[in-house]
PDB file of N, CA and C in Angstrom:
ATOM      1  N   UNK A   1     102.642  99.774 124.639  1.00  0.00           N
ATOM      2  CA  UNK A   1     102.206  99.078 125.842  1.00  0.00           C
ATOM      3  C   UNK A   1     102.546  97.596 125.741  1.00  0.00           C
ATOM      4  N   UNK A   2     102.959  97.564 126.650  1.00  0.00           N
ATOM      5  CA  UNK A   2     103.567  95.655 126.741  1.00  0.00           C
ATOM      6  C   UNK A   2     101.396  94.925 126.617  1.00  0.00           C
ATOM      7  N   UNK A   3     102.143  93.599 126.203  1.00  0.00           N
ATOM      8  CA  UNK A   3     101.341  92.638 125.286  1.00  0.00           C
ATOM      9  C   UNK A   3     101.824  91.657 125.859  1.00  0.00           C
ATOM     10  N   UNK A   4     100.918  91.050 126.760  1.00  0.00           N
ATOM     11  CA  UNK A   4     101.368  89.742 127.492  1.00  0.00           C
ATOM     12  C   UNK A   4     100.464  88.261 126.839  1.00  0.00           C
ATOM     13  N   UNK A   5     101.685  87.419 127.159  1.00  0.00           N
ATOM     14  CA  UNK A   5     100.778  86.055 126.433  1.00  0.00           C
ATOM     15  C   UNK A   5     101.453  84.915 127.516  1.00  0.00           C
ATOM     16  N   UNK A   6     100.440  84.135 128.140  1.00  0.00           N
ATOM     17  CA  UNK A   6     100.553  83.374 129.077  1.00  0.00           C
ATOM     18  C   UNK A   6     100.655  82.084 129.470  1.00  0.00           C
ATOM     19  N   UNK A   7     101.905  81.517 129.463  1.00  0.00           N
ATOM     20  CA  UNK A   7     102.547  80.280 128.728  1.00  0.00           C
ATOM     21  C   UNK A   7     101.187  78.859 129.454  1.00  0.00           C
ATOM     22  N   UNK A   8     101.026  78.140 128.946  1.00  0.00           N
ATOM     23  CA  UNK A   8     100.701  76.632 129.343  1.00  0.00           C
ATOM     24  C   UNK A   8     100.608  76.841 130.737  1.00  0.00           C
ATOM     25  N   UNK A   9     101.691  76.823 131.753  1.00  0.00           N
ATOM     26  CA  UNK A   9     101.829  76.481 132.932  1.00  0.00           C
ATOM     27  C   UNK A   9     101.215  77.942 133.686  1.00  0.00           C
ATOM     28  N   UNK A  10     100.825  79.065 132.826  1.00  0.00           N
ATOM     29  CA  UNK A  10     100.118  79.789 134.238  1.00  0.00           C
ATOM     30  C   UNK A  10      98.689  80.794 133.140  1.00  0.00           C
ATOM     31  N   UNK A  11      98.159  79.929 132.267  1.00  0.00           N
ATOM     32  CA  UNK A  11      97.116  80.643 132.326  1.00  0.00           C
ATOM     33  C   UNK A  11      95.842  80.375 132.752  1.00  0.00           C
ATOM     34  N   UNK A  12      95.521  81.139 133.551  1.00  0.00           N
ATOM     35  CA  UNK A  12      94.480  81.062 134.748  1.00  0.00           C
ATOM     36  C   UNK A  12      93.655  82.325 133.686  1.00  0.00           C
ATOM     37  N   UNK A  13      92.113  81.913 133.718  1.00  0.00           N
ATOM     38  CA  UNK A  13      91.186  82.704 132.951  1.00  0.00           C
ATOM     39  C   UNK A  13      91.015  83.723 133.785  1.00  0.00           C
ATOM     40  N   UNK A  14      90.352  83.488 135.022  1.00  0.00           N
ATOM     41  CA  UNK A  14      90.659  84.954 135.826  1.00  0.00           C
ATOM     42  C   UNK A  14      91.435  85.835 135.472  1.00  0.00           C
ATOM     43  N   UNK A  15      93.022  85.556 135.500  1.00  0.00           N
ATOM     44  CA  UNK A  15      93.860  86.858 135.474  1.00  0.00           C
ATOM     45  C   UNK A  15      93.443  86.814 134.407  1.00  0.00           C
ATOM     46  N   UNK A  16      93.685  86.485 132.753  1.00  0.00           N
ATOM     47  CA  UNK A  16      93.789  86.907 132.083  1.00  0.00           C
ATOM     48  C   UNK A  16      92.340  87.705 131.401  1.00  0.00           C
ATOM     49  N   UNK A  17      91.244  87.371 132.170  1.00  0.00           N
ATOM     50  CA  UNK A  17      89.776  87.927 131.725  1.00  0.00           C
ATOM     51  C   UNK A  17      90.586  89.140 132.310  1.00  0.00           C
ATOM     52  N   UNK A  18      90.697  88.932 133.694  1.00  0.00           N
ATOM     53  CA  UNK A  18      90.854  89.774 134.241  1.00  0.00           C
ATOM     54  C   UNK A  18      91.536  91.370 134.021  1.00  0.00           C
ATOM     55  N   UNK A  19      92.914  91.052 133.802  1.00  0.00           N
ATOM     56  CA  UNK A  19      93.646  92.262 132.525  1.00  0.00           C
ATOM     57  C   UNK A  19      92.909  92.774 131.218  1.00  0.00           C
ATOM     58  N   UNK A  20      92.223  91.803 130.768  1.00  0.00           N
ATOM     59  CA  UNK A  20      91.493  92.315 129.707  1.00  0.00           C
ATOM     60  C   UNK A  20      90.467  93.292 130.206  1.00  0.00           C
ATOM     61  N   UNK A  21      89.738  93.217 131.180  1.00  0.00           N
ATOM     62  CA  UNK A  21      88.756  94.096 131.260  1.00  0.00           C
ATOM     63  C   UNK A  21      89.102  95.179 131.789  1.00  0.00           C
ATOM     64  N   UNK A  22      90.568  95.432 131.859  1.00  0.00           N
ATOM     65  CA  UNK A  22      90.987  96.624 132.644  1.00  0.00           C
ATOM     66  C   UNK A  22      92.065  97.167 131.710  1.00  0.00           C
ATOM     67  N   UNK A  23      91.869  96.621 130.449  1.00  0.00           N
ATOM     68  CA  UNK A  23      92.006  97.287 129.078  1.00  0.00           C
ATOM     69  C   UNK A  23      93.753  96.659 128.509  1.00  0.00           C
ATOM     70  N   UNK A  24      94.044  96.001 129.096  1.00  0.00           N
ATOM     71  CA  UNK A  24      95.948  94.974 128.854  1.00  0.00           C
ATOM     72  C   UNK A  24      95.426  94.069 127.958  1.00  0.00           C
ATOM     73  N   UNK A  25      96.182  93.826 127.084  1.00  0.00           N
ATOM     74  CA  UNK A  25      96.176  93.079 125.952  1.00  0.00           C
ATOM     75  C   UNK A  25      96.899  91.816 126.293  1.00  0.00           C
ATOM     76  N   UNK A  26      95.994  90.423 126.599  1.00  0.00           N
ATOM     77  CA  UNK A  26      96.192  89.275 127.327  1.00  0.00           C
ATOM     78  C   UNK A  26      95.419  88.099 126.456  1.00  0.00           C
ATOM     79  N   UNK A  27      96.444  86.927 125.840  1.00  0.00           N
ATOM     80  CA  UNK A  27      96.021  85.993 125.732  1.00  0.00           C
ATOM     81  C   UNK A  27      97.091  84.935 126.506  1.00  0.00           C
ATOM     82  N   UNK A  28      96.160  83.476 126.269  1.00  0.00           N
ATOM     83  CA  UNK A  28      96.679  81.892 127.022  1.00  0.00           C
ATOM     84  C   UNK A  28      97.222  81.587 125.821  1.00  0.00           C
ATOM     85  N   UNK A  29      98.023  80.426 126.023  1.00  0.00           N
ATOM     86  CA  UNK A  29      98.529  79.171 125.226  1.00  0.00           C
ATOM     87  C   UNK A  29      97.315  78.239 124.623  1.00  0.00           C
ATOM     88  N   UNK A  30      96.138  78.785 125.429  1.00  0.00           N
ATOM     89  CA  UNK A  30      94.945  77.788 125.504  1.00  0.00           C
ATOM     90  C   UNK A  30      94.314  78.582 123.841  1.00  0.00           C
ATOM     91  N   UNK A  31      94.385  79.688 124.238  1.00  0.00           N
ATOM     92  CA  UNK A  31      93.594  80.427 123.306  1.00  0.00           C
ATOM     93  C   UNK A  31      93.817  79.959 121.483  1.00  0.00           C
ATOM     94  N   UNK A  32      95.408  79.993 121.971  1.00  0.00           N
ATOM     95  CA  UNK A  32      96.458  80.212 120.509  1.00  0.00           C
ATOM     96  C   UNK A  32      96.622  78.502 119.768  1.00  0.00           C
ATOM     97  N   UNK A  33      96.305  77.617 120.516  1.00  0.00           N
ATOM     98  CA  UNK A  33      96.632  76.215 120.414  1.00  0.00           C
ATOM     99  C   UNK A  33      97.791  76.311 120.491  1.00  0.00           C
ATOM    100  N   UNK A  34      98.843  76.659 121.687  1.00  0.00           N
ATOM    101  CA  UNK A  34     100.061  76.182 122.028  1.00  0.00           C
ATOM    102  C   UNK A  34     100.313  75.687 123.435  1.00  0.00           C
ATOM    103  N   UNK A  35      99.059  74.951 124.090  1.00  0.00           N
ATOM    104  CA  UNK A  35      98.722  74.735 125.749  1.00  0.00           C
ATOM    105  C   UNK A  35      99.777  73.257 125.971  1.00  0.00           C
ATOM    106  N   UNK A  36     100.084  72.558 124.460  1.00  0.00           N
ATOM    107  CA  UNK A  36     101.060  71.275 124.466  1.00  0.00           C
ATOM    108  C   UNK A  36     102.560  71.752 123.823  1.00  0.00           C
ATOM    109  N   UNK A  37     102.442  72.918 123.455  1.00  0.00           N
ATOM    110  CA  UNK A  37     103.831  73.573 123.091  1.00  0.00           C
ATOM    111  C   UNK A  37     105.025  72.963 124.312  1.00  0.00           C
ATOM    112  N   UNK A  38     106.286  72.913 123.724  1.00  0.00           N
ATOM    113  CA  UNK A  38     107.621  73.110 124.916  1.00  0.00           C
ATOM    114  C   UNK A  38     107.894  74.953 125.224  1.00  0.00           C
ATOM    115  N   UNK A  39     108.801  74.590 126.060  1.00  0.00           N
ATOM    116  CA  UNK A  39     108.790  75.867 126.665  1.00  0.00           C
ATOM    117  C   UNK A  39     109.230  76.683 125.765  1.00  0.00           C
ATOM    118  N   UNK A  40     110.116  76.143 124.783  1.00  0.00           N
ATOM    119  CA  UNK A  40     110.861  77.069 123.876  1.00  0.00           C
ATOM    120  C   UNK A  40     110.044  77.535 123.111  1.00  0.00           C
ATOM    121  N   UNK A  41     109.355  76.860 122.661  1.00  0.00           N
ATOM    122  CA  UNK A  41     108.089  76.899 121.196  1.00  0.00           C
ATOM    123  C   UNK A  41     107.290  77.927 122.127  1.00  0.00           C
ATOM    124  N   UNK A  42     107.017  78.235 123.410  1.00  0.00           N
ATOM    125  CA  UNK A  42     106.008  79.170 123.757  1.00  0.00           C
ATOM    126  C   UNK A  42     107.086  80.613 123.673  1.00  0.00           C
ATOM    127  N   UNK A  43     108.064  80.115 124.007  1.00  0.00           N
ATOM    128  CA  UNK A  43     108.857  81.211 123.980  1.00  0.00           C
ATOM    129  C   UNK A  43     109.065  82.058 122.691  1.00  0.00           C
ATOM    130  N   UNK A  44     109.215  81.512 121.707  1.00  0.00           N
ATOM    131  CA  UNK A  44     109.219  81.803 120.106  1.00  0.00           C
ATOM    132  C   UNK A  44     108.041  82.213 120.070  1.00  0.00           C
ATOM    133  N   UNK A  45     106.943  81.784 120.335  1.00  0.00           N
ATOM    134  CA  UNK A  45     105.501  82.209 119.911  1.00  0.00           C
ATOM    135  C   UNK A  45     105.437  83.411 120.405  1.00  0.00           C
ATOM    136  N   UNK A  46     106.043  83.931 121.460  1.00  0.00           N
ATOM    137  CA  UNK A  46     105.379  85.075 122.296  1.00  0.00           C
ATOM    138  C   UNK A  46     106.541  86.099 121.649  1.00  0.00           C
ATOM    139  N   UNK A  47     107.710  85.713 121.284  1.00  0.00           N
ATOM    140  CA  UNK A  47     108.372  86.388 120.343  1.00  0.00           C
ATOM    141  C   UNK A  47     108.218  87.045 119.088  1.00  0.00           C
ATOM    142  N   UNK A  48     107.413  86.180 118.331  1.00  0.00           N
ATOM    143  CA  UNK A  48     106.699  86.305 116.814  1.00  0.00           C
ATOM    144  C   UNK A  48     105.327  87.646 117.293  1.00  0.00           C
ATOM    145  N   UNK A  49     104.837  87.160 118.264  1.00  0.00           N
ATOM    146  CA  UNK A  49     103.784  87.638 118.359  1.00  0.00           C
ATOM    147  C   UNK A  49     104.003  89.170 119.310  1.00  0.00           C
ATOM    148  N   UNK A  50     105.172  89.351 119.641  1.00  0.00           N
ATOM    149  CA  UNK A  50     105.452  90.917 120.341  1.00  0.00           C
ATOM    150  C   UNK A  50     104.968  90.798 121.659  1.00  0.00           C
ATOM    151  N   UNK A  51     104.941  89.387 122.087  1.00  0.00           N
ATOM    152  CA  UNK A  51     104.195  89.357 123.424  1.00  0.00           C
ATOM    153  C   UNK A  51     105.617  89.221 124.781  1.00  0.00           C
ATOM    154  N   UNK A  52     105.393  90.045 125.997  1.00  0.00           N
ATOM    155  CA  UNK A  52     106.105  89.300 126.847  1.00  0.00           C
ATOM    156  C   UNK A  52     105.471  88.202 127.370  1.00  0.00           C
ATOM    157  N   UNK A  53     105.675  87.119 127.767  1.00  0.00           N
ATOM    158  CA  UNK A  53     105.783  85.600 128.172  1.00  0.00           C
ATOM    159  C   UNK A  53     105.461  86.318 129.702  1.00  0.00           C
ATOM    160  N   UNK A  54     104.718  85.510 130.533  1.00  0.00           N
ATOM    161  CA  UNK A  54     104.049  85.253 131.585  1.00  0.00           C
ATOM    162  C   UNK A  54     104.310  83.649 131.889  1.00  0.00           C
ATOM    163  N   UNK A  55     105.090  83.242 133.014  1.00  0.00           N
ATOM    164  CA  UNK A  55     104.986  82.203 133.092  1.00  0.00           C
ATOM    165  C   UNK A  55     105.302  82.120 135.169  1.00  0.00           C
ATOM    166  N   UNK A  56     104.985  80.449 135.531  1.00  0.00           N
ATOM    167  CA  UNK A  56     105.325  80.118 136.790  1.00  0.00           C
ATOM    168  C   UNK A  56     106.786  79.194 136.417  1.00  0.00           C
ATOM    169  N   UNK A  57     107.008  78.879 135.353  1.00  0.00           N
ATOM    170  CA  UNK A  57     108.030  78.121 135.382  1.00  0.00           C
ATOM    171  C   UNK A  57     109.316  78.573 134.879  1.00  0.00           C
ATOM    172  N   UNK A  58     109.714  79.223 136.387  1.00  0.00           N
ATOM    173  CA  UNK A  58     111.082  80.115 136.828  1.00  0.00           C
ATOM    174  C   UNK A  58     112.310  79.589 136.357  1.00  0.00           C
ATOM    175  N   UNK A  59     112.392  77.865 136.835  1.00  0.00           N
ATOM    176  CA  UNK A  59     113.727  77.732 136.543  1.00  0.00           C
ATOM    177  C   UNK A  59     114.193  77.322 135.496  1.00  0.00           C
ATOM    178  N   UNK A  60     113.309  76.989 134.423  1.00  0.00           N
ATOM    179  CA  UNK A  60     113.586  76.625 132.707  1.00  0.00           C
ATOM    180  C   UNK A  60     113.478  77.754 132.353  1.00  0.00           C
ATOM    181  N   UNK A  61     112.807  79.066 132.411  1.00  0.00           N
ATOM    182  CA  UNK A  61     112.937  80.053 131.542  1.00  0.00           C
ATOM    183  C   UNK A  61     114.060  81.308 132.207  1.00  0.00           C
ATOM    184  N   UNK A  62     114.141  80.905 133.110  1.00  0.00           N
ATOM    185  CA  UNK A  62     115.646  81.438 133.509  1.00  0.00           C
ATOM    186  C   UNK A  62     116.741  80.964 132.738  1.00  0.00           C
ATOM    187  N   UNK A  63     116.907  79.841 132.542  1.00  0.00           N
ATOM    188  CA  UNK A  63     117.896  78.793 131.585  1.00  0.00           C
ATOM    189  C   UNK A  63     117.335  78.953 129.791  1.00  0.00           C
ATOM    190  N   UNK A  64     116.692  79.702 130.171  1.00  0.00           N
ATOM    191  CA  UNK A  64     116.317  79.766 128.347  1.00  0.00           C
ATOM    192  C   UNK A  64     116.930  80.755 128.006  1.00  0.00           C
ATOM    193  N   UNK A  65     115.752  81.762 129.026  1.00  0.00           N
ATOM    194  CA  UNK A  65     116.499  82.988 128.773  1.00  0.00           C
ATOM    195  C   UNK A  65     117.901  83.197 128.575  1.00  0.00           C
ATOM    196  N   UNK A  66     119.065  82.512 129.532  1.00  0.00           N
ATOM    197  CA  UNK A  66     120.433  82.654 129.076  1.00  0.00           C
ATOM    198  C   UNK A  66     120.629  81.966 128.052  1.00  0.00           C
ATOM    199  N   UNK A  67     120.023  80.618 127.894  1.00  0.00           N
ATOM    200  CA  UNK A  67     120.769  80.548 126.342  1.00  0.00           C
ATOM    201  C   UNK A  67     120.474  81.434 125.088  1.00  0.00           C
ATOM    202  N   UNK A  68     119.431  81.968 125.433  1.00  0.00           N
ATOM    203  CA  UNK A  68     118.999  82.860 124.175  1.00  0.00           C
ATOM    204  C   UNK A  68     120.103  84.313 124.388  1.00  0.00           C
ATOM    205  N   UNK A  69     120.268  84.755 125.244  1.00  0.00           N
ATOM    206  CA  UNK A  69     121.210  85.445 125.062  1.00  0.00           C
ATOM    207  C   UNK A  69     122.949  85.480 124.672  1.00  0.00           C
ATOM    208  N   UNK A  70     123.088  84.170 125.206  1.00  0.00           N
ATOM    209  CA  UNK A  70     124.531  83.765 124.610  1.00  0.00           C
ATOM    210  C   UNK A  70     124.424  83.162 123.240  1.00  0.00           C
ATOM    211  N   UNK A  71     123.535  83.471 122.774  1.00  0.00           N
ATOM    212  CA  UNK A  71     123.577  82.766 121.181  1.00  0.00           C
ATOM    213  C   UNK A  71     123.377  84.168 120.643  1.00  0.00           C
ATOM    214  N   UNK A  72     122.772  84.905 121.295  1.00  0.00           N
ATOM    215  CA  UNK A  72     122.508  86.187 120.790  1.00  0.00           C
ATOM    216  C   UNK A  72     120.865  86.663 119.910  1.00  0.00           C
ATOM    217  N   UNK A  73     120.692  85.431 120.702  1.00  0.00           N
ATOM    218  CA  UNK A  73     118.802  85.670 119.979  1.00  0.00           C
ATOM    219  C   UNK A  73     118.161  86.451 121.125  1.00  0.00           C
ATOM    220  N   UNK A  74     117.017  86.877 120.837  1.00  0.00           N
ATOM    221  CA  UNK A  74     116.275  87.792 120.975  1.00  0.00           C
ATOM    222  C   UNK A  74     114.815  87.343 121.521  1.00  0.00           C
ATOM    223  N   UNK A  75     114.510  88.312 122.756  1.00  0.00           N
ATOM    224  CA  UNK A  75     112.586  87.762 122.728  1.00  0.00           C
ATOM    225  C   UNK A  75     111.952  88.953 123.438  1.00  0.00           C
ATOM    226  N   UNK A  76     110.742  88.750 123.383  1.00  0.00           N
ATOM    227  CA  UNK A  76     109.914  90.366 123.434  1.00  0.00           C
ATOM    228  C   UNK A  76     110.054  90.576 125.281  1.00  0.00           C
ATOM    229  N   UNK A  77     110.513  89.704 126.283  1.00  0.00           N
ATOM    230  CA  UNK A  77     110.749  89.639 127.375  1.00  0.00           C
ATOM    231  C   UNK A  77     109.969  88.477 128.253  1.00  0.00           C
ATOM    232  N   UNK A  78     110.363  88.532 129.507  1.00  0.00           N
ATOM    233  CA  UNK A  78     109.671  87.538 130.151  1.00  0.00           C
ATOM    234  C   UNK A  78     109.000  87.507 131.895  1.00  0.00           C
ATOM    235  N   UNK A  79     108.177  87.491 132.420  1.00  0.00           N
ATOM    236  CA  UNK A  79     108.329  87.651 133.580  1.00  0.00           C
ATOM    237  C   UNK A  79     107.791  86.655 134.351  1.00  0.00           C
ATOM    238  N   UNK A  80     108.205  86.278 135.299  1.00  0.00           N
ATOM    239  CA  UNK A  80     108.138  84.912 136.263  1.00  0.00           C
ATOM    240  C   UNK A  80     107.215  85.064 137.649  1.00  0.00           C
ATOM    241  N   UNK A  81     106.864  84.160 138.339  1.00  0.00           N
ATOM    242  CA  UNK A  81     106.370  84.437 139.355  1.00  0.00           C
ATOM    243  C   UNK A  81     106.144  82.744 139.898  1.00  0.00           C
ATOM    244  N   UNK A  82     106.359  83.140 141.483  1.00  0.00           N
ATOM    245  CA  UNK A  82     106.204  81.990 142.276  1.00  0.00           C
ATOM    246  C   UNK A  82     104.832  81.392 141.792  1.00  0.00           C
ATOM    247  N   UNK A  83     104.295  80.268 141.846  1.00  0.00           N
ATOM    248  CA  UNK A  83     103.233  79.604 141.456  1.00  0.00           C
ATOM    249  C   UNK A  83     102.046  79.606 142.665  1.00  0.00           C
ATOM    250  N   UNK A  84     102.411  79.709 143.715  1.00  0.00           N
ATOM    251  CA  UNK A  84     101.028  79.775 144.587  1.00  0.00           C
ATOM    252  C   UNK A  84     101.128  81.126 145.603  1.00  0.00           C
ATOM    253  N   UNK A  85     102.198  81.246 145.051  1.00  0.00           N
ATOM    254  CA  UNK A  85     102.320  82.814 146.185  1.00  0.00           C
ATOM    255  C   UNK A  85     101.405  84.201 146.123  1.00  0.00           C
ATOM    256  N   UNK A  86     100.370  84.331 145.221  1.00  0.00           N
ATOM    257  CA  UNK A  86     100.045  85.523 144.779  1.00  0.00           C
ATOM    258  C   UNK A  86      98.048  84.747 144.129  1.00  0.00           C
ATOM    259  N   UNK A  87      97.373  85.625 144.965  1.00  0.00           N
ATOM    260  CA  UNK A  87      95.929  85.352 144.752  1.00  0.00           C
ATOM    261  C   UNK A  87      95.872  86.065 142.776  1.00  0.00           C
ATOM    262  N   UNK A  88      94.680  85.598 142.409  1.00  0.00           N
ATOM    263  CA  UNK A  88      94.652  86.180 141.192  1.00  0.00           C
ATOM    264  C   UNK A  88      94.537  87.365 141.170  1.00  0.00           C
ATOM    265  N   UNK A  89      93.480  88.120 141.968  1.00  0.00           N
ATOM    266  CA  UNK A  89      93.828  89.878 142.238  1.00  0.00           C
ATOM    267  C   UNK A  89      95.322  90.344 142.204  1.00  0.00           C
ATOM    268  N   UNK A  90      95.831  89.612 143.382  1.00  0.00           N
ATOM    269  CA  UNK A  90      97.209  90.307 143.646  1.00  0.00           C
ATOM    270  C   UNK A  90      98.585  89.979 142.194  1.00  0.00           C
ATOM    271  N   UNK A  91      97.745  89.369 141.552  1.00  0.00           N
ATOM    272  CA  UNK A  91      98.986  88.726 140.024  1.00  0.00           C
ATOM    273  C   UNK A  91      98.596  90.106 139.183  1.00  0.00           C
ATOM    274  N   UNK A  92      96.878  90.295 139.020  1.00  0.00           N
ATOM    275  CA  UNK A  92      96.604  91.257 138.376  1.00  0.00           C
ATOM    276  C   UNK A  92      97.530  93.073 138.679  1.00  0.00           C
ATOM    277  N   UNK A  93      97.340  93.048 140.043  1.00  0.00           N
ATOM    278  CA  UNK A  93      97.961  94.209 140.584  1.00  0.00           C
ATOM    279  C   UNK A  93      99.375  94.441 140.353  1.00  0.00           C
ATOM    280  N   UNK A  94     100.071  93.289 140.623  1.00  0.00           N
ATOM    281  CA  UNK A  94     101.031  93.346 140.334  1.00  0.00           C
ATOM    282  C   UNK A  94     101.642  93.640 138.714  1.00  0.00           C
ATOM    283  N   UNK A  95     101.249  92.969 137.918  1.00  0.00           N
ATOM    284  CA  UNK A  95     100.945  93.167 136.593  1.00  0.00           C
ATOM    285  C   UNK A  95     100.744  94.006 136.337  1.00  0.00           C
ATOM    286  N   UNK A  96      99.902  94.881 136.263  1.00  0.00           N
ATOM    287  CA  UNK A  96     100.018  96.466 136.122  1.00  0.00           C
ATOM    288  C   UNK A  96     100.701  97.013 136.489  1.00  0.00           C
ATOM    289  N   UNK A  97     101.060  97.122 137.277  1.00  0.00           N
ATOM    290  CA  UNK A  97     102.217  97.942 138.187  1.00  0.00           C
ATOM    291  C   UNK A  97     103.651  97.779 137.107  1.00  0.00           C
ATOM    292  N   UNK A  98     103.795  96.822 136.873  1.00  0.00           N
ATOM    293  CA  UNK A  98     104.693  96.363 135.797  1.00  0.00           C
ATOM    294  C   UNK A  98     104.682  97.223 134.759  1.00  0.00           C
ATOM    295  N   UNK A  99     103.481  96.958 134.266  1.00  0.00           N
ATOM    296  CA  UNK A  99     102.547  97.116 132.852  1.00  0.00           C
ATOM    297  C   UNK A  99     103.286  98.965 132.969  1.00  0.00           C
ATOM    298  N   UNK A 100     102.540  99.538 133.680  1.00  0.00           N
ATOM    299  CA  UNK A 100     102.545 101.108 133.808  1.00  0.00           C
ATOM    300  C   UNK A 100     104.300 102.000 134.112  1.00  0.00           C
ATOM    301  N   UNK A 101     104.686 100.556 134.205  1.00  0.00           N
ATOM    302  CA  UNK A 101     106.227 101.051 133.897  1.00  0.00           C
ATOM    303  C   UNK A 101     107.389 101.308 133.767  1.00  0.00           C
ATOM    304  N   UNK A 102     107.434 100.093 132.525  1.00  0.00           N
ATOM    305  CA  UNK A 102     108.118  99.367 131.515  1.00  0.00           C
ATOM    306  C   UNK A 102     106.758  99.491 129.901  1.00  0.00           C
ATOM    307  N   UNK A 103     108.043  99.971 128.841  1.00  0.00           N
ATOM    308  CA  UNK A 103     107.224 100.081 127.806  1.00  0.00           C
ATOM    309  C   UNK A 103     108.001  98.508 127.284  1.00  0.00           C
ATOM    310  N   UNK A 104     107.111  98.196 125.994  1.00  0.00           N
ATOM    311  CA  UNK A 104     107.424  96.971 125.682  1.00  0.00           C
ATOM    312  C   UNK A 104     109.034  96.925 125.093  1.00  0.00           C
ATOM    313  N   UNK A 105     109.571  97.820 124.641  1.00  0.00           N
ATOM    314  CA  UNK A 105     111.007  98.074 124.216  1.00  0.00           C
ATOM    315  C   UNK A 105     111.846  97.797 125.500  1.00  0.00           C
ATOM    316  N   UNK A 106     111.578  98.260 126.484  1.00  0.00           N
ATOM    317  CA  UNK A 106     111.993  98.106 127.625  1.00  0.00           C
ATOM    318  C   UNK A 106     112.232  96.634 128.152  1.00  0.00           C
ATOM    319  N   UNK A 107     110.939  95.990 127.912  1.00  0.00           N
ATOM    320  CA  UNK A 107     111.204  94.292 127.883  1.00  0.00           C
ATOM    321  C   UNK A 107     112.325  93.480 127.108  1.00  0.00           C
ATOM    322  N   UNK A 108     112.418  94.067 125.902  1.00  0.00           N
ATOM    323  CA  UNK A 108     113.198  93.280 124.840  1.00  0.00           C
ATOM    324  C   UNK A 108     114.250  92.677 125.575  1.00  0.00           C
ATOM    325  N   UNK A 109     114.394  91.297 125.573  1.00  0.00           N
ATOM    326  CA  UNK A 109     115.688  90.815 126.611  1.00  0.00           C
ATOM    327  C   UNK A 109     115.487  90.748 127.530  1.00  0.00           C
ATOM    328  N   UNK A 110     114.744  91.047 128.689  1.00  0.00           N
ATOM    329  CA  UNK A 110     114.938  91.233 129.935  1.00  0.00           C
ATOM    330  C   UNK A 110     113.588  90.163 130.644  1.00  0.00           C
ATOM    331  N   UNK A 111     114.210  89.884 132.161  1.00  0.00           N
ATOM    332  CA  UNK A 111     113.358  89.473 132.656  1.00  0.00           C
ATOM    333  C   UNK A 111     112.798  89.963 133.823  1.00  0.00           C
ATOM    334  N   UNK A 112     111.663  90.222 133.899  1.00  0.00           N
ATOM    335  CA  UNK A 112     111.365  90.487 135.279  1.00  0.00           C
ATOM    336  C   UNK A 112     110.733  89.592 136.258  1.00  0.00           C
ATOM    337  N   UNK A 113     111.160  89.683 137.643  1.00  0.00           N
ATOM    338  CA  UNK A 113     110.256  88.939 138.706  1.00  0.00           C
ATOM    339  C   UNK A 113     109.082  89.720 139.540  1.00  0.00           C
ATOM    340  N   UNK A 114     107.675  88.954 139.479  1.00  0.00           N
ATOM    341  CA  UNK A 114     106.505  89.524 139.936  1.00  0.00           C
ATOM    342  C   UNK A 114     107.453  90.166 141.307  1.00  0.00           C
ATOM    343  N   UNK A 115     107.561  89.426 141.932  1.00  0.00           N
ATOM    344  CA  UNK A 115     107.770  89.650 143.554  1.00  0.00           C
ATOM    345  C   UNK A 115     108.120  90.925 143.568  1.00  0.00           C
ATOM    346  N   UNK A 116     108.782  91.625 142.580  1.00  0.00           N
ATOM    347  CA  UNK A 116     109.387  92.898 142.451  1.00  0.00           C
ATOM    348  C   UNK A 116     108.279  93.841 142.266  1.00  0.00           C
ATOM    349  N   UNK A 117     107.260  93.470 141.890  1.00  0.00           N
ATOM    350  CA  UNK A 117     106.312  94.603 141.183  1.00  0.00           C
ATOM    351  C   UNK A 117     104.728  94.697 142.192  1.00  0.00           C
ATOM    352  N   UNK A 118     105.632  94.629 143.665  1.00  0.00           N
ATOM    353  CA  UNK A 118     104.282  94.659 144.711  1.00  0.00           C
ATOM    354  C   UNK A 118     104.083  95.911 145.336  1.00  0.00           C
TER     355      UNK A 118
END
């Protein structure tokens, strides 16, 4: 089961209480002491840690993501989402929907966009 960890720029305690009580394995940047991390360093962290990355900040980890692939490195995956477009219910919903199917192997490399998973 994918293992989400939720960069600096989008962890909101709601969602992430939220997934937890509906049994998804969810921590913050806040949690881990990486809430002053760069994007990369969250990116590595969520790598080390088997987590896909949750973030609002689309257009640097779009640009990460490719450099990490043209170097040929590796990360547990990533998925993006507009920043005010989606109530915390509807991030949660969406998120599952995800969650239920894509296994975390499935992530390796890849990115997905919420907007897709409504």
């Amino acid at each position: 089961m994918i293992r989400l960890y939720f960069d600096a720029d989008s962890m909101e305690r709601g969602v992430v209480s939220g997934l937890c009580a509906r049994g998804i394995d969810a921590i913050s940047a806040l949690e881990v002491g990486m809430a002053d991390s760069s994007d990369e360093a969250q990116l590595e962290f969520a790598r080390t840690a088997g987590r896909v990355l949750f973030s609002f900040n689309v257009g640097d980890f779009q640009r990460i993501h490719t450099q990490y692939l043209s170097r040929g490195d590796m990360h547990a995956g990533i998925i993006l989402a507009a920043q005010q477009r989606y109530s915390i219910g509807e991030r949660i919903r969406r998120l599952q929907t995800l969650i239920a199917a894509r296994s975390a192997e499935e992530m390796n490399d890849r990115v997905e966009f919420l907007h897709d998973w409504g």
